[in-house]
Protein backbone atom coordinates (compact mmCIF):
# COMPACT_ATOMS: atom_id res chain seq x y z
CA UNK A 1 6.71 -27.53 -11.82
CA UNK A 2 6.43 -28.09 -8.00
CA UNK A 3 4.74 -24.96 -5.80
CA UNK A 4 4.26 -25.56 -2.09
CA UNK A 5 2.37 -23.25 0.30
CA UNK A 6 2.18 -23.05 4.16
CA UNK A 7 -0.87 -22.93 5.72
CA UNK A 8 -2.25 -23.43 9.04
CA UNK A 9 -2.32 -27.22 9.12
CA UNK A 10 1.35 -27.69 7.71
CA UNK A 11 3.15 -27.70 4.11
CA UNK A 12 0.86 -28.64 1.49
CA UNK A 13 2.36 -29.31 -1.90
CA UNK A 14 0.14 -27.82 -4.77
CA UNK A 15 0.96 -28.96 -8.57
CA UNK A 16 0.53 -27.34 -12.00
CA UNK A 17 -2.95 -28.29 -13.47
CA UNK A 18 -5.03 -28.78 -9.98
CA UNK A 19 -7.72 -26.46 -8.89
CA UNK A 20 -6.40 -23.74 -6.73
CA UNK A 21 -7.97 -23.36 -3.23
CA UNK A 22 -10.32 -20.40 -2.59
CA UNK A 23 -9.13 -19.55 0.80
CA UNK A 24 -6.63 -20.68 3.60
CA UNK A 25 -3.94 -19.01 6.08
CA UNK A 26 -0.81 -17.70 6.27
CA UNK A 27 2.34 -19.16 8.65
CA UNK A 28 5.35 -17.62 8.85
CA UNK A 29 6.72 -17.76 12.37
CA UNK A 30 9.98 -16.37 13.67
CA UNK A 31 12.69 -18.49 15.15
CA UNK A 32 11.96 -17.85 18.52
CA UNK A 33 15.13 -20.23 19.87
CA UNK A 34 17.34 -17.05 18.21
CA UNK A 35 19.69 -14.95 20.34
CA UNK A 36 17.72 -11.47 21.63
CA UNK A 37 20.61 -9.83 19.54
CA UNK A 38 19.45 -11.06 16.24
CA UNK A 39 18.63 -8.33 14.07
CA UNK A 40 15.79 -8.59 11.00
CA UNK A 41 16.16 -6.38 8.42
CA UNK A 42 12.87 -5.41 6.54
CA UNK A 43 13.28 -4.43 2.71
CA UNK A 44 10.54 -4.40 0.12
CA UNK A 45 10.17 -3.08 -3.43
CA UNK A 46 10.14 0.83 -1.86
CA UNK A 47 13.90 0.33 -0.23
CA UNK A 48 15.41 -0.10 2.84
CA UNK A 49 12.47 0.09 5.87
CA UNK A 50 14.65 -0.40 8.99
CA UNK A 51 15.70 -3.16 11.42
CA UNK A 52 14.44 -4.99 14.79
CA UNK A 53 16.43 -6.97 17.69
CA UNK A 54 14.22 -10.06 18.11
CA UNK A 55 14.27 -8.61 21.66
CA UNK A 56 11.83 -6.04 20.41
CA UNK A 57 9.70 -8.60 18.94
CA UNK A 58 9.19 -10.77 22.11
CA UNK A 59 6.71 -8.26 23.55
CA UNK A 60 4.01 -9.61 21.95
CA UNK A 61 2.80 -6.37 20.54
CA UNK A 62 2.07 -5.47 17.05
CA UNK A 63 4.88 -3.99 15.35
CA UNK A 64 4.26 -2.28 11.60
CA UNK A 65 7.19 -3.37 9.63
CA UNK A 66 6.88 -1.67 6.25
CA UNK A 67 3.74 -0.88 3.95
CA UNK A 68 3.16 -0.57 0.15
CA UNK A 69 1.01 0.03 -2.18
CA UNK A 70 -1.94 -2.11 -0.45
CA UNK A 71 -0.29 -4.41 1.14
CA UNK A 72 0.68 -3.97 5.21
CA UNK A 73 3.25 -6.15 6.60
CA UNK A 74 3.65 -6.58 10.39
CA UNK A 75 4.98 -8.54 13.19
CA UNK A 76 2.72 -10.16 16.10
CA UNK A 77 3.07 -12.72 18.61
CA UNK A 78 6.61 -13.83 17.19
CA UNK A 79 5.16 -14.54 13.67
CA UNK A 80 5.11 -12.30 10.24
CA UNK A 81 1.91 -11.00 9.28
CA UNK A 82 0.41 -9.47 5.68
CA UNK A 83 -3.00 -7.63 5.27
CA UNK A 84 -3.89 -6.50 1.50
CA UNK A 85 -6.62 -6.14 -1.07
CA UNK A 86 -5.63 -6.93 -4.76
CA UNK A 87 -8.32 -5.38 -7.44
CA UNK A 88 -7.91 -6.11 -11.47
CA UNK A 89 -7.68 -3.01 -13.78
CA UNK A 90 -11.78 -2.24 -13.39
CA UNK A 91 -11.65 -2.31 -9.77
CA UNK A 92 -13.11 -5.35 -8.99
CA UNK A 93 -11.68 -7.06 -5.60
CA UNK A 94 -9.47 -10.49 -7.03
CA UNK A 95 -7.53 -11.14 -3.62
CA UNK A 96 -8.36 -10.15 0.31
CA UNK A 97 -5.91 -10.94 2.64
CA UNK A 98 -6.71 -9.90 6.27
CA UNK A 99 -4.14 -11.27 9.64
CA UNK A 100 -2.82 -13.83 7.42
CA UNK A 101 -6.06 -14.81 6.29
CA UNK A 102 -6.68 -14.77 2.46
CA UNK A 103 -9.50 -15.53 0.26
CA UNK A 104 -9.70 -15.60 -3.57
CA UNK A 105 -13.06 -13.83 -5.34
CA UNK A 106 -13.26 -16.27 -8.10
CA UNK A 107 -15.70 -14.22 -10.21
CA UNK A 108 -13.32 -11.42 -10.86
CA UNK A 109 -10.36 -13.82 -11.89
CA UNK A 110 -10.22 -14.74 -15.89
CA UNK A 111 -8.36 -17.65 -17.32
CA UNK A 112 -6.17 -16.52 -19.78
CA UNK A 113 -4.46 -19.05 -22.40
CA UNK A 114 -1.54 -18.19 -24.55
């Protein structure tokens, strides 16, 4: 099974079996060649959180698009953006993902084998 992940430097392909990486970056851009008109509708596991023209987006401001649980999803600078913190049952931190940027805490992740 074939997983690929985009990162800063490009499309990296990542295959069953190989160490994971500990950290890297988020890129998911908007088409900015687009029509003004084009409208982006934002819906997550909560429902329905409301639409943008791409005009609106072009500003270059921060624009909160829908949050859930812990996770925060945004728009920026023509480009999608996630911020979260992912803890395991006890409360130990597993994932931090701040502007894109995530990070893996290794010692609170088990390896479970069926």
């Amino acid at each position: 099974m074939l997983r690929r992940t985009v990162h800063e430097q490009g499309k990296v392909a990542v295959f069953r079996g190989r160490a994971l990486a500990s950290s890297g970056e988020f890129y998911w851009p908007i088409d900015s060649t687009q029509s003004n008109a084009v409208q982006i509708e934002i819906v997550m596991a909560n429902g329905y959180n409301g639409a943008f023209n791409l005009g609106e987006l072009r500003d270059r401001k921060r624009r909160s698009l829908a949050s859930v649980c812990n996770l925060e999803f945004y728009t920026e600078d023509l480009k999608y953006f996630v911020t979260a913190s992912i803890y395991d049952l006890h409360g130990n931190l597993m994932v931090r993902i701040v502007d894109n940027k995530w990070q893996v805490f290794r010692s609170a992740i088990l390896k479970i084998q069926l």
